[in-house]
PDB file of N, CA and C in Angstrom:
ATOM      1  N   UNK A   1      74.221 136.479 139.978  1.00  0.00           N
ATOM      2  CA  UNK A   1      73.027 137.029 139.385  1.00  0.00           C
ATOM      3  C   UNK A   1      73.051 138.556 139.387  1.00  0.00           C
ATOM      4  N   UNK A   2      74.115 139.195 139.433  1.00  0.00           N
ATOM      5  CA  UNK A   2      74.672 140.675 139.813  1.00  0.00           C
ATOM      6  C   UNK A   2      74.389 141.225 138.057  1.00  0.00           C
ATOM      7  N   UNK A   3      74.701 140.622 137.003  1.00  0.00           N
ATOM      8  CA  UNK A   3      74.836 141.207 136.485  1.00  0.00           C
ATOM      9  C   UNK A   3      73.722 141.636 135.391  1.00  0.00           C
ATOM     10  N   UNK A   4      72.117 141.368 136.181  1.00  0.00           N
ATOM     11  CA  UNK A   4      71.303 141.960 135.341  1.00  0.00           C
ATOM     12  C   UNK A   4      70.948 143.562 136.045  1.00  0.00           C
ATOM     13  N   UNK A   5      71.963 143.900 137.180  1.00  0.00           N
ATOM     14  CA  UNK A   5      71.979 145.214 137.699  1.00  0.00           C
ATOM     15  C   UNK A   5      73.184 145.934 136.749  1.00  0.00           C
ATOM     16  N   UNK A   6      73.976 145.278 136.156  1.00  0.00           N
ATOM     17  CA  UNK A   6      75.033 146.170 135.459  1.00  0.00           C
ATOM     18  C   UNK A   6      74.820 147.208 134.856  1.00  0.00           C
ATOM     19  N   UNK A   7      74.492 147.450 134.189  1.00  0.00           N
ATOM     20  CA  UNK A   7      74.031 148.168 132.918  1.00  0.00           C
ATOM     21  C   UNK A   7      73.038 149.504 133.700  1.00  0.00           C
ATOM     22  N   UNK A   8      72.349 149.029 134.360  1.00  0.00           N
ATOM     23  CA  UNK A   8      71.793 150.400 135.575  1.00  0.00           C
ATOM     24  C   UNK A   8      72.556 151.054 136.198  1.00  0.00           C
ATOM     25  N   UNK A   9      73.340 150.012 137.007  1.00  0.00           N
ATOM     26  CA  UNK A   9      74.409 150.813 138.107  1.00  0.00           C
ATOM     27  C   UNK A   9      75.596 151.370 137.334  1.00  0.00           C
ATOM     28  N   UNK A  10      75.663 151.647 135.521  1.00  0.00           N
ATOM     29  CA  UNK A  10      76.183 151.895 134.848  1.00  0.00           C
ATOM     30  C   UNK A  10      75.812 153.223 134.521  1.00  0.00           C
ATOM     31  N   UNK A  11      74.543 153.491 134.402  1.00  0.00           N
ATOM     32  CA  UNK A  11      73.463 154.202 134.075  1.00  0.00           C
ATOM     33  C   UNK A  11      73.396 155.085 135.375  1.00  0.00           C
ATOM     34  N   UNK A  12      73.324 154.613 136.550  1.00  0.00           N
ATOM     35  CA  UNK A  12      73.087 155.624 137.760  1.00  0.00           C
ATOM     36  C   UNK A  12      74.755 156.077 137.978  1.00  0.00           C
ATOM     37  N   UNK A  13      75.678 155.838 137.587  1.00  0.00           N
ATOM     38  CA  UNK A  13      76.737 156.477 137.505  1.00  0.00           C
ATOM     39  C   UNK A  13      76.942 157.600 136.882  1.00  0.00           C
ATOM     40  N   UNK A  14      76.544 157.397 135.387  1.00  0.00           N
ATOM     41  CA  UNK A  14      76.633 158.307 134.619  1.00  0.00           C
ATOM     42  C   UNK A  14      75.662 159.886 135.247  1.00  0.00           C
ATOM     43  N   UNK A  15      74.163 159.144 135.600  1.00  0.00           N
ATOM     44  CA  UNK A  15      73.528 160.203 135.859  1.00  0.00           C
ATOM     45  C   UNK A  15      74.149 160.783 137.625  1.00  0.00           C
ATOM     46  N   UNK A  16      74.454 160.248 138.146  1.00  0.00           N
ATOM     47  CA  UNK A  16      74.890 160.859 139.466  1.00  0.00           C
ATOM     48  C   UNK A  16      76.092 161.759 138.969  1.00  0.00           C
ATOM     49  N   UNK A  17      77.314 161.177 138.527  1.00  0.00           N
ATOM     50  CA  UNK A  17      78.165 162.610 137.736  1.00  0.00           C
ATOM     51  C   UNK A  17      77.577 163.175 137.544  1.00  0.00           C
ATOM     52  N   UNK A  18      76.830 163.418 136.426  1.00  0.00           N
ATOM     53  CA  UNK A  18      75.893 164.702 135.632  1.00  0.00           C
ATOM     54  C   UNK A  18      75.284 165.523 136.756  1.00  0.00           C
ATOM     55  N   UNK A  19      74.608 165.095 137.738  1.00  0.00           N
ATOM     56  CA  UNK A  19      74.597 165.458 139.121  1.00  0.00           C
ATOM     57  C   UNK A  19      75.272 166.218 139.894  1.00  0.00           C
ATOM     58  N   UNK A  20      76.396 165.676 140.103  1.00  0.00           N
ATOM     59  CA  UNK A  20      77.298 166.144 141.115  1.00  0.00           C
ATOM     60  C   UNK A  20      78.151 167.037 140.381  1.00  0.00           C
ATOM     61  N   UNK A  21      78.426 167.400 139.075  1.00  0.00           N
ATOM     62  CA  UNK A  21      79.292 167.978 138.312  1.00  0.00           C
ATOM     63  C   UNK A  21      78.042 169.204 138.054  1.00  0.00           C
ATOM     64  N   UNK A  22      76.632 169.344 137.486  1.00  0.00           N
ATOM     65  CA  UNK A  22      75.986 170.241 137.645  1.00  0.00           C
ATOM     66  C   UNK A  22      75.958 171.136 138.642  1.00  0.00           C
ATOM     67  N   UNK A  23      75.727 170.498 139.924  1.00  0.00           N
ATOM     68  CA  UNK A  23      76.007 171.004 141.262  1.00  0.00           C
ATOM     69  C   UNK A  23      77.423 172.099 141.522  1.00  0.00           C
ATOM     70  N   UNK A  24      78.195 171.233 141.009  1.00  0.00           N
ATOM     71  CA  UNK A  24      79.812 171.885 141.189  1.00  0.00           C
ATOM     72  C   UNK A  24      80.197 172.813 139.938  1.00  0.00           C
ATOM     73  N   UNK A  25      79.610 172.929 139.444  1.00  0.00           N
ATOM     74  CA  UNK A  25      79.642 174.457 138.131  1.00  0.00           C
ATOM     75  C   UNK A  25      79.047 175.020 138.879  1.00  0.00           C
ATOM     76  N   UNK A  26      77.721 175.399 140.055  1.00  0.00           N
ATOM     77  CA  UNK A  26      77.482 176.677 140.305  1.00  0.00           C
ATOM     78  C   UNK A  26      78.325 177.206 141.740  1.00  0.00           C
ATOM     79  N   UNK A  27      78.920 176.101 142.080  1.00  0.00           N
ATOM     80  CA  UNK A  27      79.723 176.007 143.555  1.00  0.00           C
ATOM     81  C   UNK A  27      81.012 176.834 143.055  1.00  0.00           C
ATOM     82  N   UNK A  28      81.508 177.098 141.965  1.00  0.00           N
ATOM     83  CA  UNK A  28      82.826 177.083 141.655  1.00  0.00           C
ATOM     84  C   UNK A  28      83.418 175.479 141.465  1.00  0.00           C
ATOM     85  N   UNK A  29      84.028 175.365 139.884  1.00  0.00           N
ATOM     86  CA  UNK A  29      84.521 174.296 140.209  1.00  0.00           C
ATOM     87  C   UNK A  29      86.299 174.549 140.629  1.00  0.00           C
ATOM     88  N   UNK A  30      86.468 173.157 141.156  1.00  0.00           N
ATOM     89  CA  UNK A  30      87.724 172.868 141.859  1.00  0.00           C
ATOM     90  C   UNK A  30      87.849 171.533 142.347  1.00  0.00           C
ATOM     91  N   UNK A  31      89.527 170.922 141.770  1.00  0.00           N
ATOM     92  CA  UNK A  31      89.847 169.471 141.526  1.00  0.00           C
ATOM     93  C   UNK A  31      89.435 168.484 142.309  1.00  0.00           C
ATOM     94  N   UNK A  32      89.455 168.999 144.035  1.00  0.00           N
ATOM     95  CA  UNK A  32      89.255 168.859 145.260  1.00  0.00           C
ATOM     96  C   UNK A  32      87.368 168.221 145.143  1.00  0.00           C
ATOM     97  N   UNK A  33      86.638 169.050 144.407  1.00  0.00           N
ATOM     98  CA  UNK A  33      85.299 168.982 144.501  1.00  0.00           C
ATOM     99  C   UNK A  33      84.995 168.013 143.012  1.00  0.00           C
ATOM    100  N   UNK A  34      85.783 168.435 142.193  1.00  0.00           N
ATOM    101  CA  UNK A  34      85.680 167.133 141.005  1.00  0.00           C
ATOM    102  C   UNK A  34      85.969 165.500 141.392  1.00  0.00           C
ATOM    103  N   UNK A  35      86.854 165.548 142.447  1.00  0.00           N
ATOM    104  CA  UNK A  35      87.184 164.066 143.166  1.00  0.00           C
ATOM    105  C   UNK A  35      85.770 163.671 144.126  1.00  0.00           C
ATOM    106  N   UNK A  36      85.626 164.843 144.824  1.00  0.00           N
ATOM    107  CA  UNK A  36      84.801 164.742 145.811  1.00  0.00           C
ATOM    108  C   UNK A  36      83.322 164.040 145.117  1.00  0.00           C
ATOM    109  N   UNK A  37      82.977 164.975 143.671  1.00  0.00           N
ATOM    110  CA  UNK A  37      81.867 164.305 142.944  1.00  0.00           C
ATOM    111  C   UNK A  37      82.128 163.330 142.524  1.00  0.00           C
ATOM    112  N   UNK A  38      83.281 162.693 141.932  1.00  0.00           N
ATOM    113  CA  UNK A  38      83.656 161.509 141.599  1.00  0.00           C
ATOM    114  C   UNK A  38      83.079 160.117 142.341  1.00  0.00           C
ATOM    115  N   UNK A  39      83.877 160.407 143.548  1.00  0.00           N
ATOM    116  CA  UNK A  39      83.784 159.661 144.537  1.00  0.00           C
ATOM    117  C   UNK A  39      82.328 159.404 145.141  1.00  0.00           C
ATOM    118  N   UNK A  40      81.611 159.939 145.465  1.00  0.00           N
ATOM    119  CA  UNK A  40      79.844 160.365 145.526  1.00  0.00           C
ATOM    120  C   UNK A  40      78.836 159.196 144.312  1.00  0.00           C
ATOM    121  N   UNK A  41      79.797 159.449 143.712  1.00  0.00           N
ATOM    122  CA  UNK A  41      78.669 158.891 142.625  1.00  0.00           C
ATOM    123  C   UNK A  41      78.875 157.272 142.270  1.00  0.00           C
ATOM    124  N   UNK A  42      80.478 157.517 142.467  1.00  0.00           N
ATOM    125  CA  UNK A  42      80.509 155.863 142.750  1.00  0.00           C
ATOM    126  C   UNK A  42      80.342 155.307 144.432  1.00  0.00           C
ATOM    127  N   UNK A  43      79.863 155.963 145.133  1.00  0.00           N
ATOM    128  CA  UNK A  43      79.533 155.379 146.752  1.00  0.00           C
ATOM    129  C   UNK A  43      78.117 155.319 146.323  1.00  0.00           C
ATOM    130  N   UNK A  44      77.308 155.746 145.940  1.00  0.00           N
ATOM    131  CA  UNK A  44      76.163 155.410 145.431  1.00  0.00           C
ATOM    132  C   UNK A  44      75.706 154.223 144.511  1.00  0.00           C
ATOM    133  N   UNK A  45      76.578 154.246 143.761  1.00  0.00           N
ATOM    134  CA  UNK A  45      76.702 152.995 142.430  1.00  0.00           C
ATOM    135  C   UNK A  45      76.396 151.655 143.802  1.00  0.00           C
ATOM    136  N   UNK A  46      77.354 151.687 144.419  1.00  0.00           N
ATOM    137  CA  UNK A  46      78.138 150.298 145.501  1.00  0.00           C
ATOM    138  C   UNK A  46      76.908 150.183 146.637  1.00  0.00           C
ATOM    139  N   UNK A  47      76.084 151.171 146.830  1.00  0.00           N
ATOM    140  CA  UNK A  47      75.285 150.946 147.787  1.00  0.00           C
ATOM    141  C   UNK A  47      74.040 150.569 147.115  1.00  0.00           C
ATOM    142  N   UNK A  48      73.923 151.007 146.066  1.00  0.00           N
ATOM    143  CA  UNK A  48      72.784 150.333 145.405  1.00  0.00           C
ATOM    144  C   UNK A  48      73.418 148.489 145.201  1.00  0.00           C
ATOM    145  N   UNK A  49      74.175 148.304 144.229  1.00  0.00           N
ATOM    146  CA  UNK A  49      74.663 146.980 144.441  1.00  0.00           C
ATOM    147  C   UNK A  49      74.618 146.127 145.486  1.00  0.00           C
ATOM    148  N   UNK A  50      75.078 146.789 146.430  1.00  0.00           N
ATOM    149  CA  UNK A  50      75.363 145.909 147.996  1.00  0.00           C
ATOM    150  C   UNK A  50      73.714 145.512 148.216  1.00  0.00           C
ATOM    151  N   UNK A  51      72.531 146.697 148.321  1.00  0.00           N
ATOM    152  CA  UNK A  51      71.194 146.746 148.701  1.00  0.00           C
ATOM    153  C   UNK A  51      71.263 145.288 147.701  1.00  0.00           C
ATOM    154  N   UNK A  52      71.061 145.561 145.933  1.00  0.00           N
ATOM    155  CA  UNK A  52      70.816 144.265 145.193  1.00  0.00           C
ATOM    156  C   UNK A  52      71.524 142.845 145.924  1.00  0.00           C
ATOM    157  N   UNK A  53      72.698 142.811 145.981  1.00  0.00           N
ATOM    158  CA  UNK A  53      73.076 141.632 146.179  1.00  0.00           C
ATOM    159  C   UNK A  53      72.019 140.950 147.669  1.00  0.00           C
ATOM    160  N   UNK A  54      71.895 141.709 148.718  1.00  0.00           N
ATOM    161  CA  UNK A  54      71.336 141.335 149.717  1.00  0.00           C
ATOM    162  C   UNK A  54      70.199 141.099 149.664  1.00  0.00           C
ATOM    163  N   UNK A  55      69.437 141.742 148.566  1.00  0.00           N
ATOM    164  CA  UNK A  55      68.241 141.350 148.664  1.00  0.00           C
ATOM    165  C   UNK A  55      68.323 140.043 147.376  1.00  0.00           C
ATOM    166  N   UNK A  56      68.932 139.887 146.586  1.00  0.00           N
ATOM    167  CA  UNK A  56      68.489 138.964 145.175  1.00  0.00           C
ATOM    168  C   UNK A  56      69.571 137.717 145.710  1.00  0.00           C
ATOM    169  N   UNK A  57      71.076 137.953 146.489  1.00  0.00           N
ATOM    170  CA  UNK A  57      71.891 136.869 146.300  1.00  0.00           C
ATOM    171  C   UNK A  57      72.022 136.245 147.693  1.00  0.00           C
ATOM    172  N   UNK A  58      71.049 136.754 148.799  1.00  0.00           N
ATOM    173  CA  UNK A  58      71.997 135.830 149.951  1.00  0.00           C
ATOM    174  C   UNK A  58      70.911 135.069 150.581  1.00  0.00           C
ATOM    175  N   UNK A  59      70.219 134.821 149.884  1.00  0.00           N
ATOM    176  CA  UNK A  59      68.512 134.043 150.015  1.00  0.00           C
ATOM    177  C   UNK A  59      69.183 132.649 149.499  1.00  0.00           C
ATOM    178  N   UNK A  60      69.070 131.719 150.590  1.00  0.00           N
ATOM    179  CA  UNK A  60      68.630 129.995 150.114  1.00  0.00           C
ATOM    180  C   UNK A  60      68.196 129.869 148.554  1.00  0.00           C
ATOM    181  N   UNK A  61      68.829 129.414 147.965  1.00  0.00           N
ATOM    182  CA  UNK A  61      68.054 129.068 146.483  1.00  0.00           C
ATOM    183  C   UNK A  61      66.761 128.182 146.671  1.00  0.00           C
ATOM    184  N   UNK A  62      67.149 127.151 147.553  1.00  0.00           N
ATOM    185  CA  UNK A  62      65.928 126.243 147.614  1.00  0.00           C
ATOM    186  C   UNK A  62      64.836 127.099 148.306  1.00  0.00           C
ATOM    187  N   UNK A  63      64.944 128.107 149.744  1.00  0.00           N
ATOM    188  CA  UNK A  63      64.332 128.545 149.724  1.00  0.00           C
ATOM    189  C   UNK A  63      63.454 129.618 148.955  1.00  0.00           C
ATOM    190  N   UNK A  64      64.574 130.344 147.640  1.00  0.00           N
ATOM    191  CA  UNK A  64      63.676 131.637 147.307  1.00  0.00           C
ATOM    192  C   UNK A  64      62.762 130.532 146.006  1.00  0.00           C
ATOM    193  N   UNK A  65      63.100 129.263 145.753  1.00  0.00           N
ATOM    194  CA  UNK A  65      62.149 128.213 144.707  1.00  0.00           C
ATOM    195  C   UNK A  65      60.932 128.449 145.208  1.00  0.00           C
ATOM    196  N   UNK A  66      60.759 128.061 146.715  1.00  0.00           N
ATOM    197  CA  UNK A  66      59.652 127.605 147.021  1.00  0.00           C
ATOM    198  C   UNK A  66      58.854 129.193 146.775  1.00  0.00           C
ATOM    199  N   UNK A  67      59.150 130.214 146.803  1.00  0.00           N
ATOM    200  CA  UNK A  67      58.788 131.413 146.858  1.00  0.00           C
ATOM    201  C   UNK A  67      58.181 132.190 145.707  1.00  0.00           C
ATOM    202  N   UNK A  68      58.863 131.997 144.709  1.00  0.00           N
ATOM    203  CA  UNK A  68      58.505 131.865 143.218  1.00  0.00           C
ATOM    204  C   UNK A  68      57.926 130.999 142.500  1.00  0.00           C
ATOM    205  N   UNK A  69      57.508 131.266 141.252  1.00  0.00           N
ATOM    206  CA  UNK A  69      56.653 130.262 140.403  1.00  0.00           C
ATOM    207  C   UNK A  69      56.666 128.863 140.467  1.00  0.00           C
ATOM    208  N   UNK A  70      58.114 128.675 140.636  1.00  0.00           N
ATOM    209  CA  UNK A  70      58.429 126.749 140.322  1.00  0.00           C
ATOM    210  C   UNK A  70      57.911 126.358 141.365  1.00  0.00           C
ATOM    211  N   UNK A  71      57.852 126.836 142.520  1.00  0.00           N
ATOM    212  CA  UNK A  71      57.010 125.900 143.502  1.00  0.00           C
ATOM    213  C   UNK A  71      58.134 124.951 143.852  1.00  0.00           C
ATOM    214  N   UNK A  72      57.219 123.539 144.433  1.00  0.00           N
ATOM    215  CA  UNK A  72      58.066 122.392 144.678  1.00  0.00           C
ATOM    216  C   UNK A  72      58.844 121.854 143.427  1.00  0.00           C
ATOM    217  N   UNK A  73      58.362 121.863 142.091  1.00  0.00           N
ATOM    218  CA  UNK A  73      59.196 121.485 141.581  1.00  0.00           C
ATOM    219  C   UNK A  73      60.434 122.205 140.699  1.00  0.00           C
ATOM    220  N   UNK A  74      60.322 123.534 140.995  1.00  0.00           N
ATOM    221  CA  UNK A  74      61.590 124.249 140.886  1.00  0.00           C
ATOM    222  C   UNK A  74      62.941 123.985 142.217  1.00  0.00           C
ATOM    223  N   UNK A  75      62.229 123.721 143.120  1.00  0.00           N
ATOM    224  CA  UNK A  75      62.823 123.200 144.270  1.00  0.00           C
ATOM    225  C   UNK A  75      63.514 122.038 144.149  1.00  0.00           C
ATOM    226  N   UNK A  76      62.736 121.252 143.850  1.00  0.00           N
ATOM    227  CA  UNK A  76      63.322 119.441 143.340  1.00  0.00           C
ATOM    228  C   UNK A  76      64.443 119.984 142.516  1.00  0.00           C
ATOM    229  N   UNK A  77      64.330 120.780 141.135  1.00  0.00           N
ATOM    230  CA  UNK A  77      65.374 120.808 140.493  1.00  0.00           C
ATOM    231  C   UNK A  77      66.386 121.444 140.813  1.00  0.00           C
ATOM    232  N   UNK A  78      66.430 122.195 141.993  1.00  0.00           N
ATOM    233  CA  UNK A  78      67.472 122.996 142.213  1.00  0.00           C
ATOM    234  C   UNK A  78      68.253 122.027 143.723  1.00  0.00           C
ATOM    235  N   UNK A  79      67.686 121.381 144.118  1.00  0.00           N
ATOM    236  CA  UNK A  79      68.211 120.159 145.204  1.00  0.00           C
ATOM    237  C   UNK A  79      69.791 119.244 144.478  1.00  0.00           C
ATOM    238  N   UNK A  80      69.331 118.830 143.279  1.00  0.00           N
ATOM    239  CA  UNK A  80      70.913 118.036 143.022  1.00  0.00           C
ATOM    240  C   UNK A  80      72.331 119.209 143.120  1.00  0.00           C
ATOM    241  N   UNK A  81      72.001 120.345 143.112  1.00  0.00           N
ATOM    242  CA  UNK A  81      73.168 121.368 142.440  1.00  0.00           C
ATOM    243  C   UNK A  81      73.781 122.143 143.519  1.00  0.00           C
ATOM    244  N   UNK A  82      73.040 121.767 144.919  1.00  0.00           N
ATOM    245  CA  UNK A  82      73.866 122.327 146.242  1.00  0.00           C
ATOM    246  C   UNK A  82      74.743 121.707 146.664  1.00  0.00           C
TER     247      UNK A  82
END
């Protein structure tokens, strides 16, 4: 279910470069600090992901049913498929 975060953590990439590369034009740039922003922006991408997955993928299905709309009988239907 990861991949209705794609397209964001696609999006917060782009804008974290723009970020970290703004930053590093007034620093002086240098290759050392172009990796360094590189790298930054995708450790960010992965920690947002990791946060998503833990919170949306490591929940009981049957339990997050009962939690949401379907109730018991989103539950029932999700019982044959474990």
């Amino acid at each position: 279910m990861m991949h209705r975060f794609s397209v964001g953590s696609v999006a917060m990439l782009s804008y974290g470069k723009l970020i970290w590369y703004s930053l590093l034009a007034f620093s002086g740039p240098d290759l050392a600090h172009g990796d360094l922003a590189d790298t930054l922006a995708y450790l960010t991408i992965y920690v947002f992901l990791r946060v998503m997955y833990h919170r949306h993928c490591t929940v009981d299905a049957a339990a997050r049913a009962t939690t949401h709309h379907g109730g018991a009988q989103e539950a029932a239907a999700i019982r044959p498929f474990q």
